[in-house]
N, C-alpha and C. Protein backbone atom coordinates (compact mmCIF):
# COMPACT_ATOMS: atom_id res chain seq x y z
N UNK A 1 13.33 35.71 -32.55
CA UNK A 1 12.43 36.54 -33.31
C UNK A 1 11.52 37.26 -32.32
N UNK A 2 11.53 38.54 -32.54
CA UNK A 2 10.83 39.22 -31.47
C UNK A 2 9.62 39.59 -31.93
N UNK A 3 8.21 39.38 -31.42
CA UNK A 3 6.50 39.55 -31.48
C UNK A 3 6.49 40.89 -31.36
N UNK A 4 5.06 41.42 -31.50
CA UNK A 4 4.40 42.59 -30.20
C UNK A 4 4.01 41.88 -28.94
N UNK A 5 3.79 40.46 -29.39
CA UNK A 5 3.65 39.87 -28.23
C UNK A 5 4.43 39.23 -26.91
N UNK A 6 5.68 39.32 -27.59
CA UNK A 6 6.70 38.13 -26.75
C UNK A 6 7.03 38.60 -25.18
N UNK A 7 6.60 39.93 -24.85
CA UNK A 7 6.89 40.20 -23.38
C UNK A 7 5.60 39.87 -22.89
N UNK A 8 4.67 40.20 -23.50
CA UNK A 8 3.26 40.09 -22.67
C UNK A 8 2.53 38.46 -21.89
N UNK A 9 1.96 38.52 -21.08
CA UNK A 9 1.91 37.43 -20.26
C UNK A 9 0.55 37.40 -20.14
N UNK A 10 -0.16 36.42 -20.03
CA UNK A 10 -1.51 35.98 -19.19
C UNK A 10 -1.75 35.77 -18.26
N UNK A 11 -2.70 36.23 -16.82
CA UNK A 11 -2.47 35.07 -15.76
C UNK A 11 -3.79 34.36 -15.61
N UNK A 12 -3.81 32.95 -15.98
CA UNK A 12 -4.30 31.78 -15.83
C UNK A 12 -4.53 31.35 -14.76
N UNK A 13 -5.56 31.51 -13.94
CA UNK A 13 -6.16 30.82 -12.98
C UNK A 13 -4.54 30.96 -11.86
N UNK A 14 -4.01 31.71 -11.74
CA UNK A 14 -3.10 32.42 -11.15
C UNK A 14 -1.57 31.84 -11.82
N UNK A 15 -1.72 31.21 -12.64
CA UNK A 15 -0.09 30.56 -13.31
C UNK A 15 -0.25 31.99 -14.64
N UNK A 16 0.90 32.64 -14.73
CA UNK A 16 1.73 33.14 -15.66
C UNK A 16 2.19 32.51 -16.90
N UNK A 17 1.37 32.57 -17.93
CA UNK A 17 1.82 31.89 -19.23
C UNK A 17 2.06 32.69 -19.95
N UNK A 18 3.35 33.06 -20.85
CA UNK A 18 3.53 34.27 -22.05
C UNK A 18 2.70 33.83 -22.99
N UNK A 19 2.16 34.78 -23.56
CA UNK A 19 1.30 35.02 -24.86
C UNK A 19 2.20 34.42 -25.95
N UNK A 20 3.53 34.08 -25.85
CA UNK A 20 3.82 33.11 -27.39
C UNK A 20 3.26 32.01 -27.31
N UNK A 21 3.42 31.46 -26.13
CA UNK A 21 3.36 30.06 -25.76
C UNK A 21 2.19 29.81 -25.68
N UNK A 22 1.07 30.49 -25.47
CA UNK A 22 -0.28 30.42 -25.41
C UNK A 22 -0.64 29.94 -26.78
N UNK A 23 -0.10 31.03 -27.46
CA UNK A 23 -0.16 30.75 -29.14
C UNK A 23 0.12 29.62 -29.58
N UNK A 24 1.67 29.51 -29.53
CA UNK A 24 2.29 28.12 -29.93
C UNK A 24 1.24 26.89 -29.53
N UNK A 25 0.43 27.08 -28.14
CA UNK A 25 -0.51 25.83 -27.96
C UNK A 25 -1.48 26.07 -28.80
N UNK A 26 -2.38 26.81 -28.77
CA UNK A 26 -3.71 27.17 -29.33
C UNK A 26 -3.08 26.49 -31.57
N UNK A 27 -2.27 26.98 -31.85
CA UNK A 27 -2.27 26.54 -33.28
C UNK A 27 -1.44 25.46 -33.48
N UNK A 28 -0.97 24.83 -32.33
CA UNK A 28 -0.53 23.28 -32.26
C UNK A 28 -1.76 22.30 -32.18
N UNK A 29 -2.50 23.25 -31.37
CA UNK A 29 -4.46 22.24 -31.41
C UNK A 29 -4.69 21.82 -32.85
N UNK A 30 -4.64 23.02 -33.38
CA UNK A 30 -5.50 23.19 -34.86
C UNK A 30 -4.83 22.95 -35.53
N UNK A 31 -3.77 22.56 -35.57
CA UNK A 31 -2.55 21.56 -36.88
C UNK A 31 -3.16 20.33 -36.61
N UNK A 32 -2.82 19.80 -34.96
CA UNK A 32 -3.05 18.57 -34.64
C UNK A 32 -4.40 17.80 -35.18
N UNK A 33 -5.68 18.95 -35.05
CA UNK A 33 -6.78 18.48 -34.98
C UNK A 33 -7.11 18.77 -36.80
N UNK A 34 -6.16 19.65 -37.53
CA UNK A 34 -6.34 19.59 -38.83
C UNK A 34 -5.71 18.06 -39.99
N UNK A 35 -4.88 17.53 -38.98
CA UNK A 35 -4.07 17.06 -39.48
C UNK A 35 -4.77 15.04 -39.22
N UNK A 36 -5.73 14.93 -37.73
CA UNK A 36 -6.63 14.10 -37.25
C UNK A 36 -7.89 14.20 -38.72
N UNK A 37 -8.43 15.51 -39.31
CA UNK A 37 -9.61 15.52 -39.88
C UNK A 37 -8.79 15.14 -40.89
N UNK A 38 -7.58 15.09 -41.46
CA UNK A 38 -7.31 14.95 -43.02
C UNK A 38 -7.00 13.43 -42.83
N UNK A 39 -6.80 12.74 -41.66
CA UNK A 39 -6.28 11.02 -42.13
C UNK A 39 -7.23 10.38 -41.68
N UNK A 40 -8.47 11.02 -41.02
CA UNK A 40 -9.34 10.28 -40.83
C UNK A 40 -10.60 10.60 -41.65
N UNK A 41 -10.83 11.66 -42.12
CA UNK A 41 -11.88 11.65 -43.10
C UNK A 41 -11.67 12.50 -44.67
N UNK A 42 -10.74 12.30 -45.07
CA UNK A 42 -10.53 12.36 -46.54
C UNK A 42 -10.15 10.85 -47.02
N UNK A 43 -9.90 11.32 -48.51
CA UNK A 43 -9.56 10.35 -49.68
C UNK A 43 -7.97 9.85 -49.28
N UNK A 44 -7.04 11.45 -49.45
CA UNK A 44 -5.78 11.82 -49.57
C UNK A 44 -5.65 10.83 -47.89
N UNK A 45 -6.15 11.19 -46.84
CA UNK A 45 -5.78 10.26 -45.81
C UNK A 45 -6.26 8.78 -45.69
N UNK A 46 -6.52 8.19 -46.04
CA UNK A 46 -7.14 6.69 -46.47
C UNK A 46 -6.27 6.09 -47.26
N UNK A 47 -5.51 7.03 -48.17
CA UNK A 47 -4.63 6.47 -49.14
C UNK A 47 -3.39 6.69 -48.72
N UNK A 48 -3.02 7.48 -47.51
CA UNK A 48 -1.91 7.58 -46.75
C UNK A 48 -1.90 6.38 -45.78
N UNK A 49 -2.91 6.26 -44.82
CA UNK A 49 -2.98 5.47 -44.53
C UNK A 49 -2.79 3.55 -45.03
N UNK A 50 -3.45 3.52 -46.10
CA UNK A 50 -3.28 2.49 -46.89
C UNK A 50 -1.85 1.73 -47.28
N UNK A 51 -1.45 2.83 -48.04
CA UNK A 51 0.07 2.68 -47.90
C UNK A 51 0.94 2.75 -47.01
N UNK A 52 0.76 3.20 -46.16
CA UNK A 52 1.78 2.95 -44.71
C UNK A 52 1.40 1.57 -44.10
N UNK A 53 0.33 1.15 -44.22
CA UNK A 53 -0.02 -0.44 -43.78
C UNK A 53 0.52 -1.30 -45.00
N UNK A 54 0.30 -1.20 -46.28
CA UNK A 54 0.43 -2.09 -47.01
C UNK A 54 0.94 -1.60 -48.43
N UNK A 55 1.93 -1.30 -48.22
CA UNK A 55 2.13 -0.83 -49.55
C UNK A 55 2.18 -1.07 -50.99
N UNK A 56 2.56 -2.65 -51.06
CA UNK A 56 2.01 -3.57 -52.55
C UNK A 56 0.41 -3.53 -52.57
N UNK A 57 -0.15 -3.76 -51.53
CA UNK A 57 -1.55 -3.55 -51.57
C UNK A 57 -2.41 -2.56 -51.73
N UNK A 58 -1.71 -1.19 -51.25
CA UNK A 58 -2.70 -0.38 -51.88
C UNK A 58 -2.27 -0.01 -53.11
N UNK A 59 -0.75 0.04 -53.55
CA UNK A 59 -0.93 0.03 -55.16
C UNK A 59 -1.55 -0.89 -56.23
N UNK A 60 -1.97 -2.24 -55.10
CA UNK A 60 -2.83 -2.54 -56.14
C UNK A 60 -4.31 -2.22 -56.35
N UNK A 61 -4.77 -1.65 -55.43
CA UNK A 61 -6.53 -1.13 -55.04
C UNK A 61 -6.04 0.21 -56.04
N UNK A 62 -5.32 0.67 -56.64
CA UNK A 62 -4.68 1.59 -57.87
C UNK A 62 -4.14 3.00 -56.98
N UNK A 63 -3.35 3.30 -55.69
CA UNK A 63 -3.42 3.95 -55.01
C UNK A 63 -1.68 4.64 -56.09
N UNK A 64 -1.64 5.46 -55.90
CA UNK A 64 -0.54 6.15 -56.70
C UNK A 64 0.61 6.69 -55.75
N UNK A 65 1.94 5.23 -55.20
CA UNK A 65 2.08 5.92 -53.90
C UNK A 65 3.08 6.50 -54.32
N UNK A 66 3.96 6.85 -55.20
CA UNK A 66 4.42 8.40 -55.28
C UNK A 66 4.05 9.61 -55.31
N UNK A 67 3.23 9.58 -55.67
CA UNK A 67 1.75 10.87 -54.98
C UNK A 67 1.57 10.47 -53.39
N UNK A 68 1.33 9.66 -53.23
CA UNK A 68 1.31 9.95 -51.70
C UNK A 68 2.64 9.81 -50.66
N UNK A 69 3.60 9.22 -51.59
CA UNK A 69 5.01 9.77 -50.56
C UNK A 69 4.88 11.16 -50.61
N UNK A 70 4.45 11.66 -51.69
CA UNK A 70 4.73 13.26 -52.33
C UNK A 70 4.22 14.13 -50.96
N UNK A 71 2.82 13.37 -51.45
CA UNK A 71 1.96 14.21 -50.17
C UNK A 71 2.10 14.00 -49.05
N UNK A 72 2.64 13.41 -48.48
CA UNK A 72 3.47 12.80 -47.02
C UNK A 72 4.12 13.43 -46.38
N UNK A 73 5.16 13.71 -47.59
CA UNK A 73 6.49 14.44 -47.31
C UNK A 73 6.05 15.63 -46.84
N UNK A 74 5.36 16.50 -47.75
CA UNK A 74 4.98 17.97 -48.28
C UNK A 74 4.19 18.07 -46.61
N UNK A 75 2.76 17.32 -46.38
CA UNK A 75 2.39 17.54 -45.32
C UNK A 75 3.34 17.61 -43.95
N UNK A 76 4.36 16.39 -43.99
CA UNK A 76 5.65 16.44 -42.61
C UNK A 76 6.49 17.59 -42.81
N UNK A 77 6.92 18.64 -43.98
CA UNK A 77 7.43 19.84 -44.13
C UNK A 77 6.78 21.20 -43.70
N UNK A 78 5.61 20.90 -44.23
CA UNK A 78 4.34 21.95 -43.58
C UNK A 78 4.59 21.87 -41.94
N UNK A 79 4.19 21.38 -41.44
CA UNK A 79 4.16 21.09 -40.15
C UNK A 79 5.42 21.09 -39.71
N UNK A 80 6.55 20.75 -40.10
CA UNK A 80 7.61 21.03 -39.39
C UNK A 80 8.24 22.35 -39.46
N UNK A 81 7.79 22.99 -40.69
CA UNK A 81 7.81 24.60 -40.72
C UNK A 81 6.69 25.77 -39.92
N UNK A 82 5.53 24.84 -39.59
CA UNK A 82 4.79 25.66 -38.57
C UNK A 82 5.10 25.40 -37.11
N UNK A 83 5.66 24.29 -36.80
CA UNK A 83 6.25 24.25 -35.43
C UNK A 83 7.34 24.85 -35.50
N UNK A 84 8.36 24.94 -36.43
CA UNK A 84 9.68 25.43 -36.20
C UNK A 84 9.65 27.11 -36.19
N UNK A 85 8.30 27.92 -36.98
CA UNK A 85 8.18 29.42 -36.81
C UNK A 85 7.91 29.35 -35.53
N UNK A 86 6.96 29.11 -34.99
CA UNK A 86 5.81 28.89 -33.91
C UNK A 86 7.18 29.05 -32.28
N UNK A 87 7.98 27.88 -32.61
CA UNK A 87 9.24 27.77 -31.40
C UNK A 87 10.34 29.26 -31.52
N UNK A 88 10.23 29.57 -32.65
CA UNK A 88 11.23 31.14 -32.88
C UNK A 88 11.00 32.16 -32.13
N UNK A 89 9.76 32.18 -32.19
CA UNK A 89 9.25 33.02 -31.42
C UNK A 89 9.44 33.44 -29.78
N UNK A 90 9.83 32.26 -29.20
CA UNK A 90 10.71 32.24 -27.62
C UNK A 90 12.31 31.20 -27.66
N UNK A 91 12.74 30.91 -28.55
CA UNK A 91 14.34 30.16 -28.45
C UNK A 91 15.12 30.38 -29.56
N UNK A 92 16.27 30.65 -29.62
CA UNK A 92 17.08 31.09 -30.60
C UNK A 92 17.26 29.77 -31.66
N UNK A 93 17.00 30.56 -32.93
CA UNK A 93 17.53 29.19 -33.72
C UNK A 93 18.48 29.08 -34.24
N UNK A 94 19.10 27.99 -34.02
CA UNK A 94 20.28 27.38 -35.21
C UNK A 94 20.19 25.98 -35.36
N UNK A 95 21.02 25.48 -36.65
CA UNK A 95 20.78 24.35 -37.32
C UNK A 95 20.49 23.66 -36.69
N UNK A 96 21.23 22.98 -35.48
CA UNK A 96 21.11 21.34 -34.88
C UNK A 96 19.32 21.44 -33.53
N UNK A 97 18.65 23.06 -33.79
CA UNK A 97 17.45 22.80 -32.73
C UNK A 97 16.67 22.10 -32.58
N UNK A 98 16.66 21.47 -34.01
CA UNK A 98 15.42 20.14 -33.79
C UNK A 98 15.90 18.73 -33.09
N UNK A 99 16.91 18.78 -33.31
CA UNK A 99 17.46 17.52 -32.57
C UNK A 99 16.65 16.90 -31.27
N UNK A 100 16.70 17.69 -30.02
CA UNK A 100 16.06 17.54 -29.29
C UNK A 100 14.32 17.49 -29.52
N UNK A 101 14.16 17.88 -30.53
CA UNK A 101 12.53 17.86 -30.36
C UNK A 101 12.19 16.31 -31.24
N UNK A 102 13.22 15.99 -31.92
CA UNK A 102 13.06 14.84 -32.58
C UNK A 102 12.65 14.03 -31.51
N UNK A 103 14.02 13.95 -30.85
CA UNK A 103 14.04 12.90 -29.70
C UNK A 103 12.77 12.96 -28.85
N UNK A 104 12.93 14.12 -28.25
CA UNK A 104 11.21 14.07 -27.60
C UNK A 104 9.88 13.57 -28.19
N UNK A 105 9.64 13.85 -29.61
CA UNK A 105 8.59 13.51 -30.45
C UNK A 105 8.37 12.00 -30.74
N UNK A 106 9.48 11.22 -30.67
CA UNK A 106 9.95 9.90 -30.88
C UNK A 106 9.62 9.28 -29.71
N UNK A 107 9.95 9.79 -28.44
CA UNK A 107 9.14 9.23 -26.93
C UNK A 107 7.73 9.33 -27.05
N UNK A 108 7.12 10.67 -27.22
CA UNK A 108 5.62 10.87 -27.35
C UNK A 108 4.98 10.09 -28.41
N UNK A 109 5.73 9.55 -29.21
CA UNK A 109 4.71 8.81 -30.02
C UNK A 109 4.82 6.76 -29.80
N UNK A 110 5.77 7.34 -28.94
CA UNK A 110 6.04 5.61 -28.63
C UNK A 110 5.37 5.33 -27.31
N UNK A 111 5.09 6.71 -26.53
CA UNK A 111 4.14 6.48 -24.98
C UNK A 111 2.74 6.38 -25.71
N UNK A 112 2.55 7.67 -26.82
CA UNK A 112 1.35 7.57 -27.26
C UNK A 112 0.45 6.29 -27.74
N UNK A 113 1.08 4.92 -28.63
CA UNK A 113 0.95 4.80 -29.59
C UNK A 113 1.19 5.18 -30.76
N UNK A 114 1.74 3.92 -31.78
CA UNK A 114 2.05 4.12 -33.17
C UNK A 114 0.95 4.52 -34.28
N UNK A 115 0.94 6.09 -34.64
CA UNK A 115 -0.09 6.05 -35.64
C UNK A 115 -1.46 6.19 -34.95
N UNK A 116 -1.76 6.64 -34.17
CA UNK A 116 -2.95 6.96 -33.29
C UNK A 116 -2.59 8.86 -32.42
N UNK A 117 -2.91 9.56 -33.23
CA UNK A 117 -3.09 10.50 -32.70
C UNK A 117 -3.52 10.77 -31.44
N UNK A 118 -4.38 10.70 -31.03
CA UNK A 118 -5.11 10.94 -29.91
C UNK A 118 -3.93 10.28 -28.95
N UNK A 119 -3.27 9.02 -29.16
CA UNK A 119 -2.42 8.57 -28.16
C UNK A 119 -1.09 9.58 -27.96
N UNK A 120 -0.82 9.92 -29.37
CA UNK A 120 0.51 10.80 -29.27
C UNK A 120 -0.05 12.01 -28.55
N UNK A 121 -1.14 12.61 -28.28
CA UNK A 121 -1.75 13.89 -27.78
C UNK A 121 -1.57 13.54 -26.18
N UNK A 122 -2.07 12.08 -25.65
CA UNK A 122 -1.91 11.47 -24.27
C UNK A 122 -0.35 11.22 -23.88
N UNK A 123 0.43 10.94 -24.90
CA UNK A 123 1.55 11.30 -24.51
C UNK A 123 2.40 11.87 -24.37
N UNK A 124 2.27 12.95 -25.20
CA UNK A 124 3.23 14.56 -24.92
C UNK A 124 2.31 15.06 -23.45
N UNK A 125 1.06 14.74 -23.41
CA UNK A 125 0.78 15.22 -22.23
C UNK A 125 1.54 14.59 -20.72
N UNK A 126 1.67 13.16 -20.85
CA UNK A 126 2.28 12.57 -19.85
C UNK A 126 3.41 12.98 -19.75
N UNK A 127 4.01 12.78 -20.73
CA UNK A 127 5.86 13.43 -21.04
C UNK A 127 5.66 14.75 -20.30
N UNK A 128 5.27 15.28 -20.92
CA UNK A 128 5.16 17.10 -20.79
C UNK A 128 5.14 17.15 -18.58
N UNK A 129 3.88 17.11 -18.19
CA UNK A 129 3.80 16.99 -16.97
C UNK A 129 4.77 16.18 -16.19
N UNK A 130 5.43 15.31 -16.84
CA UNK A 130 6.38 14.11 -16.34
C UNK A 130 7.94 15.34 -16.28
N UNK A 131 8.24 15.70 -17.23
CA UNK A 131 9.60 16.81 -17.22
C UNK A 131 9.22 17.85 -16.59
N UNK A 132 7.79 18.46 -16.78
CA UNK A 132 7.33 19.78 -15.57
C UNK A 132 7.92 19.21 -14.23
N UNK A 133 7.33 18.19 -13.60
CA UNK A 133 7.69 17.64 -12.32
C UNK A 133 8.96 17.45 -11.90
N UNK A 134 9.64 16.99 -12.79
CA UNK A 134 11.16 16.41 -12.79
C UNK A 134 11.73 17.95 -12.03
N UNK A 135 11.50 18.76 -13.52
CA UNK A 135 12.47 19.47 -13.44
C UNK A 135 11.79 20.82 -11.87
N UNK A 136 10.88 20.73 -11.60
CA UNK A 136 10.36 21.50 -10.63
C UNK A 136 10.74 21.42 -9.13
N UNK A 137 10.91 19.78 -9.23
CA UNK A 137 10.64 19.27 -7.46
C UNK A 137 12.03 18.64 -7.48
N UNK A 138 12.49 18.10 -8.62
CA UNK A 138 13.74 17.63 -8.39
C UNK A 138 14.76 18.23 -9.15
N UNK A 139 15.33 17.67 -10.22
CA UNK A 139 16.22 18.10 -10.78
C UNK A 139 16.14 18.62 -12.62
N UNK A 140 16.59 19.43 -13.00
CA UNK A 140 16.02 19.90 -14.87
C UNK A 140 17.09 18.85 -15.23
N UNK A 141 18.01 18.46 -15.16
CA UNK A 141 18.92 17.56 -15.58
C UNK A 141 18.58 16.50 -15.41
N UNK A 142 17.82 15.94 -14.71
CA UNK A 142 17.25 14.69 -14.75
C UNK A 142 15.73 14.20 -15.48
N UNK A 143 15.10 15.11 -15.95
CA UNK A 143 13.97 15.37 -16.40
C UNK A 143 14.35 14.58 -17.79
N UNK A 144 15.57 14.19 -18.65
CA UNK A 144 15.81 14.06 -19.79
C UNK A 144 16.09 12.20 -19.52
N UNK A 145 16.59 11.65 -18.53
CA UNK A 145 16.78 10.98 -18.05
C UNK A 145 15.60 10.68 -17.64
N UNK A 146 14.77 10.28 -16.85
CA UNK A 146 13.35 9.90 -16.49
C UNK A 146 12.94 9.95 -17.88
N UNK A 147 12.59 10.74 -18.52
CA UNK A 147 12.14 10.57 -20.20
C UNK A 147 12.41 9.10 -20.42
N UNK A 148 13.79 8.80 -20.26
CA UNK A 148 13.89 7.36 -21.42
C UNK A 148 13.65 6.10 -20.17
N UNK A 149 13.90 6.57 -18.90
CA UNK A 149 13.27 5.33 -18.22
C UNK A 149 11.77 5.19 -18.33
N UNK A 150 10.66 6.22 -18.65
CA UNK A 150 9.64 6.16 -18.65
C UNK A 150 9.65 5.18 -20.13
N UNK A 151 10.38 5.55 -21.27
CA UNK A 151 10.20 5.01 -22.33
C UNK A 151 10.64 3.66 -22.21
N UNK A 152 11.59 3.29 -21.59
CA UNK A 152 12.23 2.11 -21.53
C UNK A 152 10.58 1.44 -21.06
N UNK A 153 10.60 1.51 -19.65
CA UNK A 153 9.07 1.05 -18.64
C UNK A 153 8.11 0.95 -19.84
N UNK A 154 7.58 1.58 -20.82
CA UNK A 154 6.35 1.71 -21.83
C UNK A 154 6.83 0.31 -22.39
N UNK A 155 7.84 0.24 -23.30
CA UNK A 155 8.29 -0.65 -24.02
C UNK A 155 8.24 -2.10 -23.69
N UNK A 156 8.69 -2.05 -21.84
CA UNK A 156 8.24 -3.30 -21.68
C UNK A 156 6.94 -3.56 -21.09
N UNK A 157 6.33 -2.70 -20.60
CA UNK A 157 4.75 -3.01 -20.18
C UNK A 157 3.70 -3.18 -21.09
N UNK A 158 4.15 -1.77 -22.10
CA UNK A 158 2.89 -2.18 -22.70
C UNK A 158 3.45 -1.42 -24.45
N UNK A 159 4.12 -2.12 -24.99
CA UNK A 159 4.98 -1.42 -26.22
C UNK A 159 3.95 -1.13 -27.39
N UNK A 160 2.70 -1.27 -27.42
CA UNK A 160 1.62 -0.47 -28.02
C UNK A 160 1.13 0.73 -27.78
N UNK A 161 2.10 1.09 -26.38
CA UNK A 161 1.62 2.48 -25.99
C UNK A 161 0.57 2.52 -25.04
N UNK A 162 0.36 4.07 -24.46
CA UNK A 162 -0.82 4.01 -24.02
C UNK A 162 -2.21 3.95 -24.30
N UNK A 163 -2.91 4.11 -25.17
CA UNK A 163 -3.97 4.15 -26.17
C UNK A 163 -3.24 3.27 -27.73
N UNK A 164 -2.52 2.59 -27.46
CA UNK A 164 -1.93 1.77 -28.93
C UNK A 164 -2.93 0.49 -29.04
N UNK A 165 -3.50 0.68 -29.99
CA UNK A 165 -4.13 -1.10 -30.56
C UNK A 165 -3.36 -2.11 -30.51
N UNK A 166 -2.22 -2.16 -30.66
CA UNK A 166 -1.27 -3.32 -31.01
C UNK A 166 -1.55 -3.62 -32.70
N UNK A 167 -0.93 -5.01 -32.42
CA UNK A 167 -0.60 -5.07 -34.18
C UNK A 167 -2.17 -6.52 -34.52
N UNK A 168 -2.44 -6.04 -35.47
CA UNK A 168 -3.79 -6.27 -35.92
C UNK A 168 -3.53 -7.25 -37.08
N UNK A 169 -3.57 -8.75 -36.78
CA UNK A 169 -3.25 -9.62 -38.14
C UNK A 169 -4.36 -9.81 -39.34
């Protein structure tokens, strides 16, 4: 999908960043940080929350969790339709493109921590700089590879993640 923007470039403290990608970060903030204000200080996120910890239990505190699978869903569609415009904008799409971002998203939230934002934010950052490096100084083919040894290494050091609470009896 072609912008007015998609040739144009920034230069950043002397690094070259295209203006999609600038974008794509800047309204990945404000999902992320929209999406932090709705499970941490609404109703609708308390009761998402609730039910993902306990689900006989918060239907019994009277939580209505088909309304909130509803709203679950609807919110993980939103968002997977604003990242998936957002990526059009610099990579061609066809059906199987998310595949890979699954997989990646599934590392970042397992380096991050489970269910802790801020950790999944610390870990696409580690990831992210971790495949910059790979693929810069050594090899882009190996960058996918280091991914799952890093994940493997998390799992057994510290499988709460980096910022993960662990499990809370």
């Amino acid at each position: 999908m072609t912008t007015s923007y998609s040739g144009l470039n920034a230069n950043v403290g002397g690094a070259i960043i295209p203006y999609a990608r600038l974008a794509t970060f800047g309204l990945a903030l404000v999902v992320v940080a929209g999406l932090y204000f709705l499970l941490n200080k609404t109703e609708a996120g308390r009761t998402i929350q609730a039910t993902a910890q306990d689900k006989e239990m918060a239907r019994l505190m009277g939580v209505n969790i088909t309304r909130t699978y509803a709203l679950t869903f609807g919110i993980g569609a939103a968002i997977t339709g604003v990242a998936g415009s957002l990526i059009s904008t610099y990579f061609i799409i066809f059906p199987q493109m998310g595949l890979s971002y699954t997989i990646i998203a599934f590392c970042v939230v397992v380096l991050g921590g489970m269910g802790y934002i801020p950790g999944a934010l610390w870990g696409g950052l580690v990831l992210g700089i971790l495949q910059s490096m790979t693929a810069t100084y050594l090899n882009a083919g190996l960058s996918g590879a280091l991914t799952f040894i890093l994940l493997f290494i998390m799992l057994i050091l510290r499988p709460a993640g980096i910022a993960g609470k662990g499990v809370v009896e």
